[in-house]
N, C-alpha and C. Protein backbone atom coordinates (compact mmCIF):
# COMPACT_ATOMS: atom_id res chain seq x y z
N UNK A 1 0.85 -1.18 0.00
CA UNK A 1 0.00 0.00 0.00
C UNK A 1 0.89 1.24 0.00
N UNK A 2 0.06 2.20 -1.34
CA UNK A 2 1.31 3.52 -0.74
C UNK A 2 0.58 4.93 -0.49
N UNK A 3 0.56 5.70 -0.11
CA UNK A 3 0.08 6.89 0.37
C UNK A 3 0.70 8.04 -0.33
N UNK A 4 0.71 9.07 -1.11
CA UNK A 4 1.07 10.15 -1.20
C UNK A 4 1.59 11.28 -0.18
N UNK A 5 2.93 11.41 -0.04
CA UNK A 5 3.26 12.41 0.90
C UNK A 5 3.02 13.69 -0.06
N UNK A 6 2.79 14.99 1.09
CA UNK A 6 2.38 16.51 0.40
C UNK A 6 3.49 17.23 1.59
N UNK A 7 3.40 18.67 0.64
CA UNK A 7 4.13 19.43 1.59
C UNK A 7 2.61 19.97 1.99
N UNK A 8 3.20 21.59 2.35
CA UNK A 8 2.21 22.26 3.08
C UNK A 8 1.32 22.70 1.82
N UNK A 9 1.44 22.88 0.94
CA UNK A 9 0.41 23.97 -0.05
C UNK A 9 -0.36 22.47 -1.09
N UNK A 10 -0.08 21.10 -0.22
CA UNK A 10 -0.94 19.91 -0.94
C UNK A 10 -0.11 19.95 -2.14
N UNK A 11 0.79 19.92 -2.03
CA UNK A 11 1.63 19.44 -3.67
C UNK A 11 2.33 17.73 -3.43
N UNK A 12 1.92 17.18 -4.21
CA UNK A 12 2.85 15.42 -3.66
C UNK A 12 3.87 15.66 -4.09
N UNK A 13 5.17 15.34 -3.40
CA UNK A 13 6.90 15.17 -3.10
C UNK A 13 6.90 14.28 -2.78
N UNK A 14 6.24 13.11 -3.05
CA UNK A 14 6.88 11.60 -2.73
C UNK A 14 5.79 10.80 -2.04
N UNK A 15 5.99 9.50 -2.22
CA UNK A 15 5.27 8.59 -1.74
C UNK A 15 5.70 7.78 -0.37
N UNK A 16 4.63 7.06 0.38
CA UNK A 16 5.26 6.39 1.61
C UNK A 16 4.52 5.30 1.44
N UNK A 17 5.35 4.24 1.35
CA UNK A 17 4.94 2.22 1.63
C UNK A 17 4.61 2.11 2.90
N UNK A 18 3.39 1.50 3.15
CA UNK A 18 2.86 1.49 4.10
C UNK A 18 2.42 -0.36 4.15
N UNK A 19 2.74 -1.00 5.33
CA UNK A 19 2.69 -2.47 5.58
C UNK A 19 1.08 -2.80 5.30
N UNK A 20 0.48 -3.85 4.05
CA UNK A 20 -0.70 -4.16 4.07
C UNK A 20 -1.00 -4.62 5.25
N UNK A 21 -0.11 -5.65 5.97
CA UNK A 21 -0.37 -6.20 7.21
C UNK A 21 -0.78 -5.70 8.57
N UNK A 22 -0.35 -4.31 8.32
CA UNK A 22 -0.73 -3.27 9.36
C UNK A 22 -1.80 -2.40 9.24
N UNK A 23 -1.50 -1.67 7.84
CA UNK A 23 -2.89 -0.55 7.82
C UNK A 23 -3.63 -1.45 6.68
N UNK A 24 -3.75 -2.49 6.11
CA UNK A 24 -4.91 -2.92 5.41
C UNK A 24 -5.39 -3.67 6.05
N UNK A 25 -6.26 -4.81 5.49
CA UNK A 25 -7.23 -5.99 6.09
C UNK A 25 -8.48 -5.23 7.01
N UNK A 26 -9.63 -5.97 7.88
CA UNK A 26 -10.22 -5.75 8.21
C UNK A 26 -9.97 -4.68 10.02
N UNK A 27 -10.73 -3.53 9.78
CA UNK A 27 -10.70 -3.04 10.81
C UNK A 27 -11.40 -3.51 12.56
N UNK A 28 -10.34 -3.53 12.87
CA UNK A 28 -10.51 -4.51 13.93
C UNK A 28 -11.54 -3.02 15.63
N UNK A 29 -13.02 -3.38 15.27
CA UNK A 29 -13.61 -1.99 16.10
C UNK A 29 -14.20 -1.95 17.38
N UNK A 30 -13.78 -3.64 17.96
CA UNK A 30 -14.02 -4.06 18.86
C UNK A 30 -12.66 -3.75 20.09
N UNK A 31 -11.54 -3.59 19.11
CA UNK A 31 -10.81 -2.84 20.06
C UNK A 31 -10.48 -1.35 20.28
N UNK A 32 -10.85 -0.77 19.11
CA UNK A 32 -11.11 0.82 19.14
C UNK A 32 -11.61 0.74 20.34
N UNK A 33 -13.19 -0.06 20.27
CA UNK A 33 -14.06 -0.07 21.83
C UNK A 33 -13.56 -0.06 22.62
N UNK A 34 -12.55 -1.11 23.31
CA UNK A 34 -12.36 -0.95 24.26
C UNK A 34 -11.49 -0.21 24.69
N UNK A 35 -10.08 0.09 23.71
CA UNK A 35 -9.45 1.51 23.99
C UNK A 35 -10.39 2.69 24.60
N UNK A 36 -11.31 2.70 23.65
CA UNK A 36 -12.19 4.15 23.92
C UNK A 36 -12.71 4.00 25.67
N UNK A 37 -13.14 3.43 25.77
CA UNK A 37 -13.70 2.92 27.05
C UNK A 37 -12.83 2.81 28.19
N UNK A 38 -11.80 2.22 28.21
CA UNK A 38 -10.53 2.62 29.06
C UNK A 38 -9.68 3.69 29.29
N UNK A 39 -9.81 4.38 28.04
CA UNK A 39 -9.28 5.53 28.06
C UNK A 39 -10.44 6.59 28.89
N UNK A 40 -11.33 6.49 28.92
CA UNK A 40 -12.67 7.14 29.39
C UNK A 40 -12.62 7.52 30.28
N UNK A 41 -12.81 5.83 30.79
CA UNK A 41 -12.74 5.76 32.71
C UNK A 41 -11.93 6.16 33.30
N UNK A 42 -10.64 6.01 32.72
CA UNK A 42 -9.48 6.44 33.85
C UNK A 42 -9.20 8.00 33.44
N UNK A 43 -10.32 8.71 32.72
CA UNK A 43 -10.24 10.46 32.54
C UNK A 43 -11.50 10.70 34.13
N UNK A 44 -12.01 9.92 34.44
CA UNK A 44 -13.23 10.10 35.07
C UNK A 44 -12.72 10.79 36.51
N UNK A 45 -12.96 11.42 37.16
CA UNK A 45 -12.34 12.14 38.33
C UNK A 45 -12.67 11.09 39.66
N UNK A 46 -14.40 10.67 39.62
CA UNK A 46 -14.12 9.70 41.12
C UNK A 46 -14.47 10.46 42.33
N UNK A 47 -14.60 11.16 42.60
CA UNK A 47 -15.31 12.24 43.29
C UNK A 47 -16.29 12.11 44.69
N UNK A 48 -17.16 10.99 43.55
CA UNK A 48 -18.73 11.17 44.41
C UNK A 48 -18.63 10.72 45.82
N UNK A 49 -19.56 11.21 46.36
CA UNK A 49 -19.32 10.44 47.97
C UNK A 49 -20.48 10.57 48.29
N UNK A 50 -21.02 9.77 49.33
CA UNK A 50 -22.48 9.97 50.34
C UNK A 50 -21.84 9.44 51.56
N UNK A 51 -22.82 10.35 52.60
CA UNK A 51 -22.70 10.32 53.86
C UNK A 51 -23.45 8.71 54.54
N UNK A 52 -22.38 8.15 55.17
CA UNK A 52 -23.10 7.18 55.88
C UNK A 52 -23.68 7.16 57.16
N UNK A 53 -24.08 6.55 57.95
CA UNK A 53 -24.58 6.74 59.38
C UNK A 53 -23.55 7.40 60.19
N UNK A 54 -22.06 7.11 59.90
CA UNK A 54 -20.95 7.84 61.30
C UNK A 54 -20.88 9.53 60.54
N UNK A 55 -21.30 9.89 59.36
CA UNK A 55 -21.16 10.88 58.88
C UNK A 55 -21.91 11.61 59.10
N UNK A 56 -23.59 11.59 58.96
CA UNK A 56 -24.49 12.50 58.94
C UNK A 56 -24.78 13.38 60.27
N UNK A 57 -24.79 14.38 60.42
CA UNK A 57 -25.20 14.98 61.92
C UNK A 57 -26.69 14.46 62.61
N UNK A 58 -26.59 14.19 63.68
CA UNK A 58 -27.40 14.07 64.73
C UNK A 58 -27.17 13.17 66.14
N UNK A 59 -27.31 12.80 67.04
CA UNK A 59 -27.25 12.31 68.14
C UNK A 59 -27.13 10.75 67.88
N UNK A 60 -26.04 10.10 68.59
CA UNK A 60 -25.72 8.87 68.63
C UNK A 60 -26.83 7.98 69.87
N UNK A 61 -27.61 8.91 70.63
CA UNK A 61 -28.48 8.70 71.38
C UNK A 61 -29.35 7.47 71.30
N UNK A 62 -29.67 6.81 71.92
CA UNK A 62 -30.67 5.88 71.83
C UNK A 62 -32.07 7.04 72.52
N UNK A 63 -33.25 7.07 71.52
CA UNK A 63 -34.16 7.83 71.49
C UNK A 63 -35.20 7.47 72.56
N UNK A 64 -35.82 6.24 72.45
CA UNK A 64 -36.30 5.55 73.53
C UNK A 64 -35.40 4.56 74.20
N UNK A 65 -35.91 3.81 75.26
CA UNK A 65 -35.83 2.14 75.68
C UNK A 65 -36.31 0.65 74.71
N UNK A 66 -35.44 0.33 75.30
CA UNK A 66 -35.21 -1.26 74.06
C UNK A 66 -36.79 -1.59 74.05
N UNK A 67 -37.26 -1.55 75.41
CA UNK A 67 -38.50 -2.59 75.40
C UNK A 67 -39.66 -1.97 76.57
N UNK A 68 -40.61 -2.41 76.37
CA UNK A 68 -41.74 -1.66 77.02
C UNK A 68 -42.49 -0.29 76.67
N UNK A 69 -41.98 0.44 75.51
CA UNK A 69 -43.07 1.57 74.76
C UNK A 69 -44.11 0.82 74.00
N UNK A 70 -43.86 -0.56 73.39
CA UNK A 70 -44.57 -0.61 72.09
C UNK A 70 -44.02 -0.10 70.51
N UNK A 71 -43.23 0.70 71.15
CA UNK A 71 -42.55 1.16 69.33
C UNK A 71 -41.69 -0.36 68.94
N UNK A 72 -41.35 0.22 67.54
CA UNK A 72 -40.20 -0.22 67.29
C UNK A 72 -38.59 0.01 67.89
N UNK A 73 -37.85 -1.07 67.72
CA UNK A 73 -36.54 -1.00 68.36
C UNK A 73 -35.58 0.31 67.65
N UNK A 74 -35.16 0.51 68.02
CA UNK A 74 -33.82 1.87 67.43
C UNK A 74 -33.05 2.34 68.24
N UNK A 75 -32.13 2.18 67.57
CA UNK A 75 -30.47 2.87 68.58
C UNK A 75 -30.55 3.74 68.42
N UNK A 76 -30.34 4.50 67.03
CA UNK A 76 -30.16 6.32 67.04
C UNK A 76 -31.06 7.14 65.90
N UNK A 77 -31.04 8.02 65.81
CA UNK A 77 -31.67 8.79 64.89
C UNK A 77 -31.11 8.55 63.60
N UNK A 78 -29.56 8.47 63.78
CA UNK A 78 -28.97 8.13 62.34
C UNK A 78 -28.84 6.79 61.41
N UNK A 79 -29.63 6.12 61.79
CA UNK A 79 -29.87 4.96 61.24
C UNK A 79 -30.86 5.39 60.08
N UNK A 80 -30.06 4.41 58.59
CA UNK A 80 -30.39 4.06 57.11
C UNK A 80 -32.06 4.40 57.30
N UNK A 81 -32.89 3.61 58.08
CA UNK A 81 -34.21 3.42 57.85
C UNK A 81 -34.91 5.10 58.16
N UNK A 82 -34.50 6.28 58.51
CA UNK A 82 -34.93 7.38 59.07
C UNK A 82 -34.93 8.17 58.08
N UNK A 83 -35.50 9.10 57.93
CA UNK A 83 -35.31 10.67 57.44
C UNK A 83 -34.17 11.24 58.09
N UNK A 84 -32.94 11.58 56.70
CA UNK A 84 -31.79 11.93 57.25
C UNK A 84 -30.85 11.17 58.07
N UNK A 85 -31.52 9.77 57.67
CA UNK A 85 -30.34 8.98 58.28
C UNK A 85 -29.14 8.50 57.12
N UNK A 86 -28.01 7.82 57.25
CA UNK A 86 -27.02 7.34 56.59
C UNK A 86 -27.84 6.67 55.41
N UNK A 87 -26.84 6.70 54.32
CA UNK A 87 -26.76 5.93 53.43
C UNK A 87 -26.36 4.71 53.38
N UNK A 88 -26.91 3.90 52.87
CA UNK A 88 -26.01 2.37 52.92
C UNK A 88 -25.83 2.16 51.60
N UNK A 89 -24.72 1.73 51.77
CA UNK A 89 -23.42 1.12 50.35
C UNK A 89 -23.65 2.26 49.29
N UNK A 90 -23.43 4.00 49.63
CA UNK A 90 -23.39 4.40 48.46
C UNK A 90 -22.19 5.17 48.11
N UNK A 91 -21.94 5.18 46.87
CA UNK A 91 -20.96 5.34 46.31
C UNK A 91 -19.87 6.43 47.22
N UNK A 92 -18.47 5.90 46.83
CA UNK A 92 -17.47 6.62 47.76
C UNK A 92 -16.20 7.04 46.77
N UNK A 93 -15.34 7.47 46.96
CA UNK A 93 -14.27 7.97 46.02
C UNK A 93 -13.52 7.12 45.92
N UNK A 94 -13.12 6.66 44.55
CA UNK A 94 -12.46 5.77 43.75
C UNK A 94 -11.81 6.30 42.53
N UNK A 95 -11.13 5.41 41.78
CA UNK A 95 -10.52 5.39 40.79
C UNK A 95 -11.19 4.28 39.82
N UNK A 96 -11.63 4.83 38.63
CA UNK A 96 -12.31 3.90 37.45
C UNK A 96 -11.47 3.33 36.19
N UNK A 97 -10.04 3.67 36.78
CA UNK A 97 -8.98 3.33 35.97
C UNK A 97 -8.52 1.95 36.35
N UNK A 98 -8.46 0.53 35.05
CA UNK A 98 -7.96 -0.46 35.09
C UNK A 98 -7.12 -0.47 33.92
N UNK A 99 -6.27 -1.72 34.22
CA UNK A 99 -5.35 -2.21 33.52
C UNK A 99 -5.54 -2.60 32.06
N UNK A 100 -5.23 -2.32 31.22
CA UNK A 100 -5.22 -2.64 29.53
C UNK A 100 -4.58 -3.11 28.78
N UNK A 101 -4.29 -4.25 28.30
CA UNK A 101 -2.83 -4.83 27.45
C UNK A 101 -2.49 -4.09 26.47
N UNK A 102 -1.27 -3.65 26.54
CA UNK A 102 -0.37 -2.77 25.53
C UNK A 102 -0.41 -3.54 24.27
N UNK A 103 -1.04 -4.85 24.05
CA UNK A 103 -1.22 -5.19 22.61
C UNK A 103 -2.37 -4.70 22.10
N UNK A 104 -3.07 -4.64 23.12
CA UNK A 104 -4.87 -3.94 22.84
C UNK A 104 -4.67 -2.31 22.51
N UNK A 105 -3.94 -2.11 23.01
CA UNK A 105 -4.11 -0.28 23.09
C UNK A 105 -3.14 0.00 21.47
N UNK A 106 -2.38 -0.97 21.82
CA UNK A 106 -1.60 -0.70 20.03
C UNK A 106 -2.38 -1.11 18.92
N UNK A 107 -2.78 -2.42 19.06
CA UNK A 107 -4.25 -2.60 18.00
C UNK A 107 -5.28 -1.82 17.96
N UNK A 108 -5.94 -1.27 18.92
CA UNK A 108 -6.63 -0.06 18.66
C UNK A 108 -6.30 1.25 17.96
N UNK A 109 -4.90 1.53 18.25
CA UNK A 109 -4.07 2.92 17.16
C UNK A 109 -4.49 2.32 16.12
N UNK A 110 -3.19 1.14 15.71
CA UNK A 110 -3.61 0.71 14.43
C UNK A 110 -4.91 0.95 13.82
N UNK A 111 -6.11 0.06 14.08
CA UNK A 111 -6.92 0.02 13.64
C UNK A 111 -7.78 1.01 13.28
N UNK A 112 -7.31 2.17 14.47
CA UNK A 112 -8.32 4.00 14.27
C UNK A 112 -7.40 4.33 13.00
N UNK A 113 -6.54 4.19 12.94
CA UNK A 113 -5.48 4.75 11.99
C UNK A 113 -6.33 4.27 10.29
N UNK A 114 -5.74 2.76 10.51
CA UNK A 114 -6.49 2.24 9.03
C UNK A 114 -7.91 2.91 8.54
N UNK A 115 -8.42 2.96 9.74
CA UNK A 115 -10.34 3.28 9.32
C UNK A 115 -10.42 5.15 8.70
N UNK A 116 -9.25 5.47 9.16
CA UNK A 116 -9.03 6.98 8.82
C UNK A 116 -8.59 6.61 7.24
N UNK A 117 -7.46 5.92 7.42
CA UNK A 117 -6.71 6.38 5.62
C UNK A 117 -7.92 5.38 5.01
N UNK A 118 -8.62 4.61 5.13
CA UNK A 118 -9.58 3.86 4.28
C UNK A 118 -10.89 5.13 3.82
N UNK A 119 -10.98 6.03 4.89
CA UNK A 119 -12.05 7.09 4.21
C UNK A 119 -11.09 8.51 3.77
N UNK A 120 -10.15 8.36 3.84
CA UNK A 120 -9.45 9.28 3.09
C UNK A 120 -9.63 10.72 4.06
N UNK A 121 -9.30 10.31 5.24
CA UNK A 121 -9.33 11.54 6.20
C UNK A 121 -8.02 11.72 6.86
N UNK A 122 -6.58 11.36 6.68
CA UNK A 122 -5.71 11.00 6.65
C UNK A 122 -4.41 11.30 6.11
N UNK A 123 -3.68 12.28 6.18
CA UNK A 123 -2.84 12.96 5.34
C UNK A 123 -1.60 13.28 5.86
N UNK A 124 -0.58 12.70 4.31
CA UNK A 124 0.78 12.46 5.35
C UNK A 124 1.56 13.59 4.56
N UNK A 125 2.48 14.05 5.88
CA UNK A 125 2.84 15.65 5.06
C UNK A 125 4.63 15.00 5.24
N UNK A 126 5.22 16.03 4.68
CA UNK A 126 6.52 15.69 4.76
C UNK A 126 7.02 15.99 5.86
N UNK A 127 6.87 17.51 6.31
CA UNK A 127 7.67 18.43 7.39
C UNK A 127 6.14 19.17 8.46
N UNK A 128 6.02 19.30 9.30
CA UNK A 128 5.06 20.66 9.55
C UNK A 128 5.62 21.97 9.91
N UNK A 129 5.23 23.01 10.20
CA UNK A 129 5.70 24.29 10.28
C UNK A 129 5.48 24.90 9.38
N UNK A 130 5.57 26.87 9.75
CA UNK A 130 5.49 27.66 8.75
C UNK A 130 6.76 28.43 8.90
N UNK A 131 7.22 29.50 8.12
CA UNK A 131 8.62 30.33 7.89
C UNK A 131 8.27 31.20 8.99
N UNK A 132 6.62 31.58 9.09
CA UNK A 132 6.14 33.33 10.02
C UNK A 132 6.16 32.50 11.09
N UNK A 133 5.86 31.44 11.30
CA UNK A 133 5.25 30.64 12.94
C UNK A 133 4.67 31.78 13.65
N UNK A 134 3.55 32.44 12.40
CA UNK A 134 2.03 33.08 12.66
C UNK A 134 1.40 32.39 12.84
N UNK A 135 0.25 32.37 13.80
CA UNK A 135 -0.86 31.48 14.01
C UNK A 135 -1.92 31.83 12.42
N UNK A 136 -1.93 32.77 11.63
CA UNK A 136 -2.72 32.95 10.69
C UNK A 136 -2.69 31.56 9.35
N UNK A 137 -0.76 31.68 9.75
CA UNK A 137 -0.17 31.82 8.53
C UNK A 137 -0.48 29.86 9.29
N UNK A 138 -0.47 29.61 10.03
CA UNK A 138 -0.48 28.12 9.94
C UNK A 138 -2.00 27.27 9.85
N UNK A 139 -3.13 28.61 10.16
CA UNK A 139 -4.46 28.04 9.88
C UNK A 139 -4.80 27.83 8.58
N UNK A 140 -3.71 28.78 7.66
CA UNK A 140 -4.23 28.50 6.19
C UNK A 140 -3.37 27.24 5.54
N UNK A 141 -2.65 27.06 6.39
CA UNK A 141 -1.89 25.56 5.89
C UNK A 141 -2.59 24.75 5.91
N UNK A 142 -3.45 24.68 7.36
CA UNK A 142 -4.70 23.38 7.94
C UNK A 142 -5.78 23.46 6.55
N UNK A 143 -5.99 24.47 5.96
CA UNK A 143 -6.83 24.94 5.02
C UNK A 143 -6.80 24.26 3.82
N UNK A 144 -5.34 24.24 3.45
CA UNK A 144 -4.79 23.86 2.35
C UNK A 144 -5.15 22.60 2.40
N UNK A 145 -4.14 22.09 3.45
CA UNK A 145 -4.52 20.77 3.36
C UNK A 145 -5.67 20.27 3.87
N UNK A 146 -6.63 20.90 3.98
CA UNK A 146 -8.04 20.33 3.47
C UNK A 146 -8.45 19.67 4.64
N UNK A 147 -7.94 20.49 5.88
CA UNK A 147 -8.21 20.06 7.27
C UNK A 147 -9.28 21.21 8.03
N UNK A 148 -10.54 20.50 8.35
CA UNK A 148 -11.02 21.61 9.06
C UNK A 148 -12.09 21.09 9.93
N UNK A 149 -12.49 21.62 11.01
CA UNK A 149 -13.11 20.79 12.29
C UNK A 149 -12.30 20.66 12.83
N UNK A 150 -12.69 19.19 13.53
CA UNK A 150 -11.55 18.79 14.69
C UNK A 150 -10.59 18.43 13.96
N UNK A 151 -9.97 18.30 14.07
CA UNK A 151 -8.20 17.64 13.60
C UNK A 151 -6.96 17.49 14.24
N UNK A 152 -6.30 16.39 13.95
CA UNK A 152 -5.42 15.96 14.99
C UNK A 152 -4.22 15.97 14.22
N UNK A 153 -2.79 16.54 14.47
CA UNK A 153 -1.64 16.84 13.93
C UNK A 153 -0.97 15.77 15.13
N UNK A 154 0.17 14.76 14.09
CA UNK A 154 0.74 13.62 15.08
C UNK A 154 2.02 14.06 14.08
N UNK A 155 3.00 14.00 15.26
CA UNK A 155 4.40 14.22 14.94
C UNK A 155 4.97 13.52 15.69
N UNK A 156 6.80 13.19 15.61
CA UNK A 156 7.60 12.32 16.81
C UNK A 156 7.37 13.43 17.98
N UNK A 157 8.14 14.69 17.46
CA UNK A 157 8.26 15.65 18.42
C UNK A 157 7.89 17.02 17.59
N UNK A 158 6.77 17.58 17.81
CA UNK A 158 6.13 18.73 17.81
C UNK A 158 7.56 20.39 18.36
N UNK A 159 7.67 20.60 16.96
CA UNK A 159 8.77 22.02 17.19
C UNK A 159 8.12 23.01 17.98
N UNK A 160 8.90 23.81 18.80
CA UNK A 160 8.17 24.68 19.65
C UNK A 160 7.35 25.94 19.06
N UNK A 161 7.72 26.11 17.63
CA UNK A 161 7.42 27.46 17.12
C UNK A 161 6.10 27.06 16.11
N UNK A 162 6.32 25.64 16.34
CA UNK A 162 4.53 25.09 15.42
C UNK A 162 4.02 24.88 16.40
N UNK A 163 4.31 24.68 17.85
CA UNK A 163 3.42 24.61 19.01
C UNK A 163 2.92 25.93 19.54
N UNK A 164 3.35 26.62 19.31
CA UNK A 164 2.89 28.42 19.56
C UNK A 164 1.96 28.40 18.44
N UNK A 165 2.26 28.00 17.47
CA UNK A 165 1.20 29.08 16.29
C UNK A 165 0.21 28.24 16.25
N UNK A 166 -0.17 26.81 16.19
CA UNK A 166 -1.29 26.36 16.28
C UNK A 166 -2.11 25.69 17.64
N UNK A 167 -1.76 26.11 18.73
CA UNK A 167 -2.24 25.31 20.18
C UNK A 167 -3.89 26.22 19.96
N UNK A 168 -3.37 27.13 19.36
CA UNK A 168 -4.28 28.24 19.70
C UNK A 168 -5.68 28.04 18.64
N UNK A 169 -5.22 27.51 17.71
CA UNK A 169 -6.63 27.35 16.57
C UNK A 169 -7.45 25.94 16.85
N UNK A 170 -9.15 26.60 16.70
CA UNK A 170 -9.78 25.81 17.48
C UNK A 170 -10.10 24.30 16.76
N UNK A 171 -10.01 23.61 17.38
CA UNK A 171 -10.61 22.15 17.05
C UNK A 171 -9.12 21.20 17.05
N UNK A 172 -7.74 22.39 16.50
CA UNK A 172 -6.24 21.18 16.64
C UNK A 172 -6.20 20.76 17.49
N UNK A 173 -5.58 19.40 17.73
CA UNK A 173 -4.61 19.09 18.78
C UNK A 173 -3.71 18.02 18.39
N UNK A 174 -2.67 18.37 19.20
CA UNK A 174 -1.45 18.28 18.67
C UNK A 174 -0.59 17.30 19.52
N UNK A 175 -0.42 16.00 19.36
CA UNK A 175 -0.59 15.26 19.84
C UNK A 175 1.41 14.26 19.18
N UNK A 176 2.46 14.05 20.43
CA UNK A 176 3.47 13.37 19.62
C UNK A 176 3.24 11.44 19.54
N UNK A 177 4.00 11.05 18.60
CA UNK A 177 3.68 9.47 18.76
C UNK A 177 3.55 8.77 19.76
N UNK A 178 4.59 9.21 20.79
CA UNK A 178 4.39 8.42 21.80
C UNK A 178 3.31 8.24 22.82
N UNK A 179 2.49 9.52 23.04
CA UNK A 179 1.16 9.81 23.58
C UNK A 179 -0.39 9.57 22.74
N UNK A 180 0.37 9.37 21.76
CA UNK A 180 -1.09 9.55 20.71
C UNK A 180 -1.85 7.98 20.94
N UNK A 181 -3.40 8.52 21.13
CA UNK A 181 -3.93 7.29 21.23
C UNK A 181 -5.54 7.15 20.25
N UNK A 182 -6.04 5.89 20.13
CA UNK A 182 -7.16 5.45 19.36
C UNK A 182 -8.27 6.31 19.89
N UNK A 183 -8.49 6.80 21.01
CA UNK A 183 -9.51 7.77 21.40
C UNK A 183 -9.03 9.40 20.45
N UNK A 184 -7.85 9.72 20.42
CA UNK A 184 -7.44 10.96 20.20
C UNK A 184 -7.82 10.90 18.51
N UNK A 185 -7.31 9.58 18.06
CA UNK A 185 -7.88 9.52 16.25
C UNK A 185 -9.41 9.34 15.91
N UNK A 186 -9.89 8.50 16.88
CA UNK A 186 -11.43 8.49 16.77
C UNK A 186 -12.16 9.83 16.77
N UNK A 187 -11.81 10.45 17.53
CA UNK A 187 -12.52 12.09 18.12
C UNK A 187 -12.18 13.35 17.04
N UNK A 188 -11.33 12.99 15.63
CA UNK A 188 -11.32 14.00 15.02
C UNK A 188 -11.64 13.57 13.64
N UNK A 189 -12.00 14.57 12.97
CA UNK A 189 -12.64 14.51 11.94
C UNK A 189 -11.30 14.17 10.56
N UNK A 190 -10.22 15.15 10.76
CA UNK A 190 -8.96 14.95 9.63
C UNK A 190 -8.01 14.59 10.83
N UNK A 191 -6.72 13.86 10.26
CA UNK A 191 -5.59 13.20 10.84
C UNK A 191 -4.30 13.62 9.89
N UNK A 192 -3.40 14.78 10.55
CA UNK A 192 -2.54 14.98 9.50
C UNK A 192 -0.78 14.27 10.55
N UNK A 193 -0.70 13.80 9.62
CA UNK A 193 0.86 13.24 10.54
C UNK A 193 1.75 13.14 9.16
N UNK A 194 3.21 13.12 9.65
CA UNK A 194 4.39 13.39 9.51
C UNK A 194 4.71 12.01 8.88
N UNK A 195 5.62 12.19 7.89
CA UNK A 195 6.06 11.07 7.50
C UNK A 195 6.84 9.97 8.55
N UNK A 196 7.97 10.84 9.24
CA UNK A 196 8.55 10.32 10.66
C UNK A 196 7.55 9.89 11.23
N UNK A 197 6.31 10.26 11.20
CA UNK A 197 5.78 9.73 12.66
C UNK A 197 4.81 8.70 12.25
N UNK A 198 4.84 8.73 10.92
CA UNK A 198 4.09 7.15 10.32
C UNK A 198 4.75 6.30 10.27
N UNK A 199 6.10 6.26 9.76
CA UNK A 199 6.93 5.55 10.05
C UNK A 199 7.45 5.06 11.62
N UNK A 200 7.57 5.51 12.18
CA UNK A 200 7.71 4.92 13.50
C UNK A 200 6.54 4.58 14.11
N UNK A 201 5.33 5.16 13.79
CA UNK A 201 4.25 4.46 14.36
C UNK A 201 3.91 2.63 13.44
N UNK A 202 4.49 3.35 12.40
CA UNK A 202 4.66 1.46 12.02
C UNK A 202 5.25 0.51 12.09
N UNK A 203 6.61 1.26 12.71
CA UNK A 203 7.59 -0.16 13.35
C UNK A 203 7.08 -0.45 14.34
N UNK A 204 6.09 0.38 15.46
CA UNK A 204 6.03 0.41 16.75
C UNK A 204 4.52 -0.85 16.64
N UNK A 205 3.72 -0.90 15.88
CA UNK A 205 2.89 -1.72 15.00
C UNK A 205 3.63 -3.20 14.89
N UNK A 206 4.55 -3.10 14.02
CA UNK A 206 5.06 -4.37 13.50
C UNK A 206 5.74 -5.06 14.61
């Protein structure tokens, strides 16, 4: 399989071989899933809490005597069964982050990757950067190359003077190989990456 590399103004300067074994065959979207889903949970903060019986305010008092009113039995006011008493078994602060096999999370790149260059949303540039490293001058590059919405720019290592001019335009993000994940390719509409960084994302594949 080969791909057309472009510079910035969409002109092709060369082509890139790309492993059928990797970005062709069937897209595998059962692990996108579960990337997506793992990646989710462990964004989730964990937070929630409810007050149980030692928490809620009121008197640890026994209200009546065990025996001889006729009521029912009760130790304190803060007991589950009352108005304003404790909660039982409700949720407390945690972490929703589990463990994921690094073959799963790499088959999921892969596979967000393939499902991109199969609809042609996918575009491999030679270099990124502009000469002004104007934020103007780099939205009309995104333009050019025929990127607009969300879009995700994947490089090895992102130059500091293309990280100034585009952090700022809305919908990029800018994302290097080693962090980039199947949630981050799923969530955008165009995918522009670097020849370097296809290439090493395909040894890292193979």
């Amino acid at each position: 399989m080969k791909v057309d590399i472009v510079n910035s103004n969409k002109e092709t300067v060369g082509s890139l071989d790309l492993n059928d074994e990797v970005f062709g065959g069937r897209v595998k979207t059962d692990l996108i899933w579960e990337a997506v889903v793992h990646e989710q949970a462990s964004k989730r903060r964990g937070t929630h809490a409810t007050k149980n019986r030692a928490l809620v305010s009121g008197s640890g008092k026994k209200p009546w005597r065990q025996k001889g009113t006729g009521r029912a039995r009760v130790g304190e006011i803060r007991n589950p069964l009352w108005r304003h008493g404790g909660t039982v078994f409700g949720p407390q602060p945690r972490s929703y982050d589990y463990q994921l096999p690094r073959k799963v999370k790499l088959g999921a790149l892969r596979a967000a990757l393939a499902a991109k260059l199969a609809d042609g949303a996918l575009v491999v540039v030679d270099t990124l950067g502009s000469e002004s490293k104007k934020t103007k001058d780099t939205a009309a590059m995104f333009r050019k190359l025929g990127a607009s919405g969300k879009t995700l720019v994947i490089d090895v290592k992102h130059e500091d003077g293309f990280t100034l001019s585009a952090r700022n335009i809305a919908g990029v993000t800018l994302k290097p190989t080693a962090r980039v994940t199947a949630r981050d390719v799923m969530n955008t509409d165009h995918v522009i990456a670097t020849r370097e960084a296809l290439e090493k994302l395909q040894e890292t594949f193979a």
